[in-house]
N, C-alpha and C. Protein backbone atom coordinates (compact mmCIF):
# COMPACT_ATOMS: atom_id res chain seq x y z
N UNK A 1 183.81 146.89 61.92
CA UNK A 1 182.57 147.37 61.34
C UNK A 1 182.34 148.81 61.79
N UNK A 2 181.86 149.52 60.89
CA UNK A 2 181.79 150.94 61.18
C UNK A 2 180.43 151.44 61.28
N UNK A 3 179.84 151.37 62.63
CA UNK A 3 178.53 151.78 63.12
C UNK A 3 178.08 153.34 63.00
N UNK A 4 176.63 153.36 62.54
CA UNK A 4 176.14 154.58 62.32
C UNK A 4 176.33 155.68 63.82
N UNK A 5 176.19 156.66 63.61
CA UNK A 5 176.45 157.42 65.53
C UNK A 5 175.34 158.41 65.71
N UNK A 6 175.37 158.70 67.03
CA UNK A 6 174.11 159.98 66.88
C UNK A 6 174.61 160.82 68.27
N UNK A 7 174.83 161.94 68.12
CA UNK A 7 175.08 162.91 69.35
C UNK A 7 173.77 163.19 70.12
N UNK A 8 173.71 162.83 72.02
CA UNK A 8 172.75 162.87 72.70
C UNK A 8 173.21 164.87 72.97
N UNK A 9 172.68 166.05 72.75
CA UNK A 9 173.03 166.93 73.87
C UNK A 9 172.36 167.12 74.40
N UNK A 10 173.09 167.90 75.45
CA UNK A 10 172.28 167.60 76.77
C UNK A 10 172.72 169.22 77.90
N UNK A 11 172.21 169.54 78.18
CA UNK A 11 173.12 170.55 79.16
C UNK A 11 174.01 170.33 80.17
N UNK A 12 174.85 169.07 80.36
CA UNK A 12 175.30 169.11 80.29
C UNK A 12 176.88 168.93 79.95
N UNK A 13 176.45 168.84 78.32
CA UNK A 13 177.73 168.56 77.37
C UNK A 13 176.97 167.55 76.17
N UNK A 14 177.89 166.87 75.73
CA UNK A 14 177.60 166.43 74.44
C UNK A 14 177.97 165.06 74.93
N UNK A 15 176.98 163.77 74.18
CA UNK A 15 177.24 162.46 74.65
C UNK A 15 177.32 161.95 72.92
N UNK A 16 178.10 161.33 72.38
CA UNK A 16 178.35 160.06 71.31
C UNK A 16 178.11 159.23 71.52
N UNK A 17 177.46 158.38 70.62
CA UNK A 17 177.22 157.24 70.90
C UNK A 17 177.30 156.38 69.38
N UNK A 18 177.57 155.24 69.12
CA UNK A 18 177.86 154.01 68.09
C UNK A 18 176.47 153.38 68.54
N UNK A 19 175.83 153.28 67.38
CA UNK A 19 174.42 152.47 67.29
C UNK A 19 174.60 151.22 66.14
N UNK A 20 174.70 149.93 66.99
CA UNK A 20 174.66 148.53 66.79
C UNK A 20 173.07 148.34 65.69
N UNK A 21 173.41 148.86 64.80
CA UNK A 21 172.24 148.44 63.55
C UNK A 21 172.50 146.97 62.81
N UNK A 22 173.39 146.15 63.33
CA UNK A 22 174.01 144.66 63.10
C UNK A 22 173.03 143.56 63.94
N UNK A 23 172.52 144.48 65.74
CA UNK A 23 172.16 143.31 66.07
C UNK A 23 170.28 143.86 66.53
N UNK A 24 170.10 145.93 66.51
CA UNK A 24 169.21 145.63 67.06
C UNK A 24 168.59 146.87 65.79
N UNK A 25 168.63 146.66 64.50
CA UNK A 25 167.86 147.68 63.96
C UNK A 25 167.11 148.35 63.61
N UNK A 26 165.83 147.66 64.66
CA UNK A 26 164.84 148.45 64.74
C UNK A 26 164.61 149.42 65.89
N UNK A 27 165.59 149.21 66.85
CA UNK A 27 165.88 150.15 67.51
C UNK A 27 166.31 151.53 67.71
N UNK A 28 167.05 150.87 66.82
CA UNK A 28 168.57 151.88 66.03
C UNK A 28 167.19 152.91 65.19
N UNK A 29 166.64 152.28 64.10
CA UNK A 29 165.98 153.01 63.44
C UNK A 29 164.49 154.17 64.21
N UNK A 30 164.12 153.35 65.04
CA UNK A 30 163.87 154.05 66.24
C UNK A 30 164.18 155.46 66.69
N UNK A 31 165.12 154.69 67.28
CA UNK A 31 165.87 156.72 67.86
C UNK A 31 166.30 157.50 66.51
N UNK A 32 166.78 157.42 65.42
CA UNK A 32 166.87 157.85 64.90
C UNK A 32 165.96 158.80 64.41
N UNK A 33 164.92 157.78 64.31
CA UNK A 33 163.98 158.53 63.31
C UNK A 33 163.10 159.49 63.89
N UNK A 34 162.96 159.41 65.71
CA UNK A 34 162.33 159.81 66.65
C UNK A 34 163.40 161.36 66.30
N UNK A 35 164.83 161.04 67.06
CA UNK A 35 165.40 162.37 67.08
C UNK A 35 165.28 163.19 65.80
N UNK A 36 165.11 162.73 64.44
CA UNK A 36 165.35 163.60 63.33
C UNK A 36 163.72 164.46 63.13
N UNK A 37 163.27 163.79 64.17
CA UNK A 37 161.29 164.63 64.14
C UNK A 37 161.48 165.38 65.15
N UNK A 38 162.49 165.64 66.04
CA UNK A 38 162.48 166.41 66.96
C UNK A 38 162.03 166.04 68.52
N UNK A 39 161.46 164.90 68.71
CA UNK A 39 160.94 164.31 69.40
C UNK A 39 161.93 164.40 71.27
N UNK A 40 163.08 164.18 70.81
CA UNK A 40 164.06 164.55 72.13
C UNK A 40 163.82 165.58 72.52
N UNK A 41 164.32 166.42 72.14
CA UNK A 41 164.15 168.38 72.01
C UNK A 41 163.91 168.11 73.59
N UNK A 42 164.09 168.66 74.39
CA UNK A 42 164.09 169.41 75.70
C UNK A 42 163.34 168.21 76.97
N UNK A 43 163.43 167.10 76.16
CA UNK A 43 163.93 166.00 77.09
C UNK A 43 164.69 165.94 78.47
N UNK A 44 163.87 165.35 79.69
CA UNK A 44 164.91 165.02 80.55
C UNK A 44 165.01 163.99 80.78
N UNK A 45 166.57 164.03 81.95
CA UNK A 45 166.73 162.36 82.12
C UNK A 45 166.11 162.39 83.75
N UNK A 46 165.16 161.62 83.89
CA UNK A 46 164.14 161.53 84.70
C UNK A 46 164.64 160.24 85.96
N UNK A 47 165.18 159.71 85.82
CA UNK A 47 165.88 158.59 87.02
C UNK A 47 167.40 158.35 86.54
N UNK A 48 167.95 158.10 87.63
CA UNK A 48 169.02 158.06 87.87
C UNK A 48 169.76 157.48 89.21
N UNK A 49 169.95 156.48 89.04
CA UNK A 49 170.59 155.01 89.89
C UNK A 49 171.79 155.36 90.04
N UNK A 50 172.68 155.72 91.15
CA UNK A 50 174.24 155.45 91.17
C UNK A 50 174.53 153.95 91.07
N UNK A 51 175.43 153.49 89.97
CA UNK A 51 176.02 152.67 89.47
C UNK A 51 175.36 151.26 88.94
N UNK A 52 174.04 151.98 88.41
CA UNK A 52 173.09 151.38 87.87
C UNK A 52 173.38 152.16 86.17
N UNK A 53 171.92 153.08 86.16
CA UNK A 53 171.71 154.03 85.09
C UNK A 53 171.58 155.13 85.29
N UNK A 54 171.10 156.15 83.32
CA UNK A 54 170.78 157.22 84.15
C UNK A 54 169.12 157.17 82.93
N UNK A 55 168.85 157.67 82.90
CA UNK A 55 167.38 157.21 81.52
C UNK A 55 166.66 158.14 81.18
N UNK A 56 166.63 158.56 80.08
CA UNK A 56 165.73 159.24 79.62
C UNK A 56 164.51 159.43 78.45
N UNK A 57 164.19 160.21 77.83
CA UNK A 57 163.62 159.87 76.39
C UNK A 57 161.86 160.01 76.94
N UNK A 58 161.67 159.97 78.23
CA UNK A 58 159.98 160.08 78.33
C UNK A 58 159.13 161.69 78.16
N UNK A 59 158.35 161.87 77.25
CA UNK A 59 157.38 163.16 76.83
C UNK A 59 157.00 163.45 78.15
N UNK A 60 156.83 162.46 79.15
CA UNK A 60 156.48 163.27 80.28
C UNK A 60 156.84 164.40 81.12
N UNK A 61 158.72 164.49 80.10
CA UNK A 61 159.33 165.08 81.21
C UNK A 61 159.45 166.39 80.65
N UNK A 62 158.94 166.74 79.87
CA UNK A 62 159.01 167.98 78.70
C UNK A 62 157.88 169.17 79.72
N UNK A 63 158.78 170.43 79.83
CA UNK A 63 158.49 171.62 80.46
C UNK A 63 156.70 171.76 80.07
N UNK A 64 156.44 171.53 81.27
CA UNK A 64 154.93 171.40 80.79
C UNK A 64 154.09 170.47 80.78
N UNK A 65 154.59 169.07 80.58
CA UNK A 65 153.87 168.01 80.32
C UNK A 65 152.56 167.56 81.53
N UNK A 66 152.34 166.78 81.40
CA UNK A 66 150.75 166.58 82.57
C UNK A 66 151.46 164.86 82.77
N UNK A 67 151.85 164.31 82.56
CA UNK A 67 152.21 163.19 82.66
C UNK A 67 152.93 162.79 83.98
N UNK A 68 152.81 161.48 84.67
CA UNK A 68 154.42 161.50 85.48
C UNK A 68 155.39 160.85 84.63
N UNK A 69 156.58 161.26 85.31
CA UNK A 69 157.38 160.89 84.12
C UNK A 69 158.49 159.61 84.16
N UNK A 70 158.39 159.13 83.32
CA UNK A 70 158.98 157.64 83.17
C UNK A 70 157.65 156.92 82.88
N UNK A 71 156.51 157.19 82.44
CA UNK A 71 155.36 156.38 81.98
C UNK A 71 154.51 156.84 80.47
N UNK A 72 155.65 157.41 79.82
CA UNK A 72 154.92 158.41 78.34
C UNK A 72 155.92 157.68 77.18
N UNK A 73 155.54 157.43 76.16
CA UNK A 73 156.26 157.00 74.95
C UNK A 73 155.64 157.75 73.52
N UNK A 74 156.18 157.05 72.23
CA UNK A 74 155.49 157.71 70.84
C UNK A 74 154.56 157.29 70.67
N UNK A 75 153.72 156.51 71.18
CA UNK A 75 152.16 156.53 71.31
C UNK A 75 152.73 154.81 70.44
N UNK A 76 153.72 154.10 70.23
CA UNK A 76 153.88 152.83 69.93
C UNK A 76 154.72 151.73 70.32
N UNK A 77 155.11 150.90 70.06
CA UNK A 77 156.21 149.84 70.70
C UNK A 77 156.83 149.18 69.83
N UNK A 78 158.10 148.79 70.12
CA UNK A 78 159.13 148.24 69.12
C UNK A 78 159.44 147.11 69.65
N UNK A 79 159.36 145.73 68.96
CA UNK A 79 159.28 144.33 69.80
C UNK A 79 160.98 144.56 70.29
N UNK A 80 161.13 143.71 71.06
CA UNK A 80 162.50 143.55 71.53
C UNK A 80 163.45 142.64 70.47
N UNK A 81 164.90 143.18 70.68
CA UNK A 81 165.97 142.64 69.63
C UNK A 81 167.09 142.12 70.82
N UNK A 82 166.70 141.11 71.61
CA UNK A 82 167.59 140.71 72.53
C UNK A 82 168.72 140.37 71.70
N UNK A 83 170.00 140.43 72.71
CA UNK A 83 171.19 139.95 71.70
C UNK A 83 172.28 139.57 72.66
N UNK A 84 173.58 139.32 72.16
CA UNK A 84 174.63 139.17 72.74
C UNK A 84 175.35 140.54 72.99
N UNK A 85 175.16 141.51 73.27
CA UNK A 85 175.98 142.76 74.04
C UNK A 85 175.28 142.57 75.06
N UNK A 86 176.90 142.77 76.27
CA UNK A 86 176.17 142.96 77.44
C UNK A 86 176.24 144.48 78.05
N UNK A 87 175.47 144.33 78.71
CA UNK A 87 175.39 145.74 79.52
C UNK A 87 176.10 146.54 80.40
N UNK A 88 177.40 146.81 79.90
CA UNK A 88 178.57 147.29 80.31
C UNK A 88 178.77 148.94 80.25
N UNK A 89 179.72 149.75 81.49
CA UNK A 89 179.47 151.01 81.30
C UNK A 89 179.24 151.80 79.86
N UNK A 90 178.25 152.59 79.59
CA UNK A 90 178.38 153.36 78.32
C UNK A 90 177.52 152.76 77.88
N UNK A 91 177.09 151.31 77.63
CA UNK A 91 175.89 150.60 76.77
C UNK A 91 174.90 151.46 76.79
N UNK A 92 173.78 151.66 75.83
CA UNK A 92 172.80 151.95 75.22
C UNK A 92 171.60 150.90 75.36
N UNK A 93 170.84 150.90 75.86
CA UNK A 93 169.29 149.98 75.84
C UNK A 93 168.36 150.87 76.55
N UNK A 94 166.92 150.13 75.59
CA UNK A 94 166.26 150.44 75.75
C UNK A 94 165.13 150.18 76.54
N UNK A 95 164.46 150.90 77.76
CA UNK A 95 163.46 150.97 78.67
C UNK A 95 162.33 150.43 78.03
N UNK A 96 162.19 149.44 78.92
CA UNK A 96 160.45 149.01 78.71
C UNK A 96 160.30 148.68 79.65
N UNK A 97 158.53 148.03 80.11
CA UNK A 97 157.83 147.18 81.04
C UNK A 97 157.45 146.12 81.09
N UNK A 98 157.24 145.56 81.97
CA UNK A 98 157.18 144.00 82.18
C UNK A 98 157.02 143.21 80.82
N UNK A 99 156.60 143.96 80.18
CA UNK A 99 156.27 143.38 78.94
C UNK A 99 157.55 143.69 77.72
N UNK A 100 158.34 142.67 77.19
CA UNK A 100 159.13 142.70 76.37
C UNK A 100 159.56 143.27 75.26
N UNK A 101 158.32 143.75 74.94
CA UNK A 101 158.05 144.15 73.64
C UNK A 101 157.08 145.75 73.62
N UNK A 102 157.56 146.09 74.99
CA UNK A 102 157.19 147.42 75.18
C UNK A 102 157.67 148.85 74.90
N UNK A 103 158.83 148.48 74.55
CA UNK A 103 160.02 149.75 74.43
C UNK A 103 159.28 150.50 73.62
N UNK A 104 159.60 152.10 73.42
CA UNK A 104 159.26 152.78 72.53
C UNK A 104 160.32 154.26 72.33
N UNK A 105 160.30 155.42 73.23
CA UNK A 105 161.15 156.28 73.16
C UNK A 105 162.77 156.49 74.32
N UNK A 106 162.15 155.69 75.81
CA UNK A 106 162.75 155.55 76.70
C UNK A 106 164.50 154.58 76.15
N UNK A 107 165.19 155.24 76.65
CA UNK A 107 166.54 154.68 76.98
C UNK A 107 166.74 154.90 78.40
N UNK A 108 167.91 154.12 77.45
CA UNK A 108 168.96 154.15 79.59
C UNK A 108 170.86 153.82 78.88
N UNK A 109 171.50 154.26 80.00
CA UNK A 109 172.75 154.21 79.35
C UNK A 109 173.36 153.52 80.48
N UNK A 110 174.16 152.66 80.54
CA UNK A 110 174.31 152.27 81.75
C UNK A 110 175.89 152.70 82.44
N UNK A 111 175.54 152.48 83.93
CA UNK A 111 177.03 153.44 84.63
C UNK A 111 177.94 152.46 84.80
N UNK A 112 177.44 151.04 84.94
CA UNK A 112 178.81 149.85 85.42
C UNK A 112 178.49 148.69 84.84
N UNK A 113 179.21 147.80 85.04
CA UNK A 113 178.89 146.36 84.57
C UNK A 113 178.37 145.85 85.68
N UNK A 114 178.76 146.23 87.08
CA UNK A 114 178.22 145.42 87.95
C UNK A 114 177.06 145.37 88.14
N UNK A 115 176.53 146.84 87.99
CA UNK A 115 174.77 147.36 87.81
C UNK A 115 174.13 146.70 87.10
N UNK A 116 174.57 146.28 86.16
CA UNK A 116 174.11 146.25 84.84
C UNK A 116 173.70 144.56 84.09
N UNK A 117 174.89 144.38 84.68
CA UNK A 117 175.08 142.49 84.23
C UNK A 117 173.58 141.82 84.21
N UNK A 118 172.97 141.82 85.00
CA UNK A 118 171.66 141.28 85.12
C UNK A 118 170.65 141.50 84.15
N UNK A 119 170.97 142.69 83.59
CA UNK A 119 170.23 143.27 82.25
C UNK A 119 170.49 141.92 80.67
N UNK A 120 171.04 141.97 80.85
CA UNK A 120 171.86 141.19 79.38
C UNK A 120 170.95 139.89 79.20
N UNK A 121 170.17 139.92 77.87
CA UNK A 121 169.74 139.30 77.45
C UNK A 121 167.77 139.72 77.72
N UNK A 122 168.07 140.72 78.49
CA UNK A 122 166.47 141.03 78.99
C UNK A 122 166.36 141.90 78.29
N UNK A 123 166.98 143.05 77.90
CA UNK A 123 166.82 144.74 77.70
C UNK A 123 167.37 144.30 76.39
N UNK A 124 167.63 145.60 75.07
CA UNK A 124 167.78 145.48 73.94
C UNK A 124 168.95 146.70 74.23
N UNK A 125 170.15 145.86 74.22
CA UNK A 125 171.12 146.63 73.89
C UNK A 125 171.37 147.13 72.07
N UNK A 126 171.41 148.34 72.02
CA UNK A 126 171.62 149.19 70.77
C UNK A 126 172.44 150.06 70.94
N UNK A 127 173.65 150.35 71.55
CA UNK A 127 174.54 150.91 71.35
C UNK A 127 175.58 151.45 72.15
N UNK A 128 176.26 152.27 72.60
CA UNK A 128 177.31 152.39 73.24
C UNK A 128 178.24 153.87 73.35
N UNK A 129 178.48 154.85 74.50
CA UNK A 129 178.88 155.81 74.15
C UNK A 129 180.42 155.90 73.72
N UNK A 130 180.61 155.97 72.86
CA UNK A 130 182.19 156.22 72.67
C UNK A 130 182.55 157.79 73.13
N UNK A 131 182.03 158.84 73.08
CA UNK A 131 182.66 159.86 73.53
C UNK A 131 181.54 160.85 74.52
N UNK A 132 182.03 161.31 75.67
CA UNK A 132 181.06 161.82 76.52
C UNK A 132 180.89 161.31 77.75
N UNK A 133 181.45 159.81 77.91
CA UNK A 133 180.83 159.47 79.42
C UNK A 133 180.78 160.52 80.65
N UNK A 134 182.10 161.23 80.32
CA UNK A 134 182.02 162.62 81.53
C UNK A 134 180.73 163.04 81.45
N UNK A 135 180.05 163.23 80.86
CA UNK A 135 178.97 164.01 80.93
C UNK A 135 177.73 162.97 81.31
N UNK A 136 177.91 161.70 80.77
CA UNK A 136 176.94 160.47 81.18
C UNK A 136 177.09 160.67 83.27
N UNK A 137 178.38 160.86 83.62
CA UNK A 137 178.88 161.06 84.91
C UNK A 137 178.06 162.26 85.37
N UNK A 138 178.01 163.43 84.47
CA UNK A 138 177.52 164.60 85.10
C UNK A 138 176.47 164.51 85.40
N UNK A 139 175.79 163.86 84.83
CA UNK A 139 173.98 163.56 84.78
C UNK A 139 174.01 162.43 86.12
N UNK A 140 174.54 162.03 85.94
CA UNK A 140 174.50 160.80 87.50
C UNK A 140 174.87 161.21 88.53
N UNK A 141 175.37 162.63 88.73
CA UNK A 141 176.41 163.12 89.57
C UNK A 141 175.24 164.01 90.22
N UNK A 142 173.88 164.28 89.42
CA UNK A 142 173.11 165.32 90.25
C UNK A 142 172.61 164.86 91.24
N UNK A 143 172.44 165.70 92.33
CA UNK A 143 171.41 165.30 93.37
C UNK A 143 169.94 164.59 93.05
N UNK A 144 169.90 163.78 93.78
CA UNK A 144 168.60 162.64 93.39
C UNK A 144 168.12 162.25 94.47
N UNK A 145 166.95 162.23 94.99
CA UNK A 145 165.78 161.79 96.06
C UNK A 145 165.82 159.89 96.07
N UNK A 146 165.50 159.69 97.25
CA UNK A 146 165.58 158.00 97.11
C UNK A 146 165.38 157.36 96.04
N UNK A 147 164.63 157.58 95.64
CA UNK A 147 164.01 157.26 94.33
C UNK A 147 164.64 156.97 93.07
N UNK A 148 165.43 157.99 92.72
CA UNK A 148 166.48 158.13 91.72
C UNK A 148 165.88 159.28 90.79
N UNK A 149 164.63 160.30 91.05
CA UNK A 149 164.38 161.32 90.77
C UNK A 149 165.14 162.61 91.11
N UNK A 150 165.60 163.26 90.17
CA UNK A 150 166.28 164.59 90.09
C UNK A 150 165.65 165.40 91.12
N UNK A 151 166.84 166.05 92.33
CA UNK A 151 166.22 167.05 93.27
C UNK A 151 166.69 168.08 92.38
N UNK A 152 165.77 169.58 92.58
CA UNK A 152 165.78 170.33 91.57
C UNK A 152 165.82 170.44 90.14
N UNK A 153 166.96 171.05 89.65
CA UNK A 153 167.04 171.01 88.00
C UNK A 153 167.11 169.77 87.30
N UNK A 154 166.51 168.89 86.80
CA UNK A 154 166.11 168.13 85.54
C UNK A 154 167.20 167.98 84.73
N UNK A 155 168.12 167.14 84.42
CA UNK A 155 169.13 167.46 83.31
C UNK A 155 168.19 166.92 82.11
N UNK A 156 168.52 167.89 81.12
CA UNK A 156 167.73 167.81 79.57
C UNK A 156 168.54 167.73 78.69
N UNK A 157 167.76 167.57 77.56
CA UNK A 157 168.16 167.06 76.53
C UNK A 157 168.11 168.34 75.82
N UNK A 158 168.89 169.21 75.85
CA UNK A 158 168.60 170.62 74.83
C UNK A 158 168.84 170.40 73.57
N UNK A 159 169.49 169.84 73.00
CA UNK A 159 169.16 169.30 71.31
C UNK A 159 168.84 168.47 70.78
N UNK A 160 168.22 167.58 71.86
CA UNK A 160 167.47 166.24 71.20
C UNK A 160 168.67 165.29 70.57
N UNK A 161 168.57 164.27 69.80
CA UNK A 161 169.35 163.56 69.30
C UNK A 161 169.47 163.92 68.21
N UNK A 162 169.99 163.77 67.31
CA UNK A 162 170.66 163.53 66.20
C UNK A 162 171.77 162.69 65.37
N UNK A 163 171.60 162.14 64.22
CA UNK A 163 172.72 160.96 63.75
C UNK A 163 173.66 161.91 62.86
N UNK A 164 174.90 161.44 63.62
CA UNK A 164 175.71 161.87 62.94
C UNK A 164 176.36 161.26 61.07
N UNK A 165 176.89 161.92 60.46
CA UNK A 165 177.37 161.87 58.96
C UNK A 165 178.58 161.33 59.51
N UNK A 166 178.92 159.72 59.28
CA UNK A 166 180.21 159.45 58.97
C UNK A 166 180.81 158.56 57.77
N UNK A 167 182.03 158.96 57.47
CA UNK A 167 182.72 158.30 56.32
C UNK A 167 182.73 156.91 55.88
């Protein structure tokens, strides 16, 4: 099956990704429709777990914002599309709170299976990077405070998302 794609950039480098519109398409339609409004644009990825995740997608984190960040969305929520993908390096799902049916702009990409396994069946896997993990690496690779907050520079999202045109 030949899945729709959407390029994450980012400073630093370009991330691909295959978006599962088979099992979670309102998700899928989601980011899409978020990145083609511009909504990513200068996005950061705001936590970051060694061999967990790395996550981004919150307005809070936008040069300027008043928010803290990891607690801002599109002002709506997309019920959850639990499924059978599990949460293996490169997977795609989406961030929410205690509440299931909270997701809205937040992702997360995940760094391992071992991190990750526990996720599956909770989180709404939608997709998967096929090209870029180096750079999924670079973003995990920055210095980070206990927490899993970026010390210093912020890695961003300098072109927001976008879906790619394929054959």
């Amino acid at each position: 099956m030949a899945y729709p794609q959407a390029t994450i950039e980012t400073d630093k480098g370009t991330i691909t990704v295959e978006l599962w519109d088979d099992v979670a398409p309102n998700h899928v339609n989601n980011m899409l429709d978020l990145g083609g409004k511009g909504f990513y644009d200068g996005l950061g990825f705001h936590r970051i777990l060694d061999n967990f995740v790395i996550q981004g997608g919150c307005p809070n984190t936008k040069e300027g914002a008043n928010g803290m960040p990891g607690t801002g969305g599109p002002g709506y929520n997309v019920d959850a599309e639990f499924n059978d993908r599990k949460h293996e390096e490169g997977v795609l799902s989406m961030a929410r709170s205690a509440d299931p049916n909270s997701a809205g702009s937040q992702f997360f990409i995940c760094l391992s299976r071992g991190g990750c396994q526990h996720l599956d069946g909770e989180y709404t896997a939608f997709g998967k990077v096929i090209d870029g993990m180096d750079v999924v690496e670079a973003i995990a690779g920055v210095k980070k405070d206990g927490n899993g907050f970026p010390e210093g520079e912020m890695p961003r999202m300098t072109g927001g998302i976008k879906a790619v045109e394929t054959a």
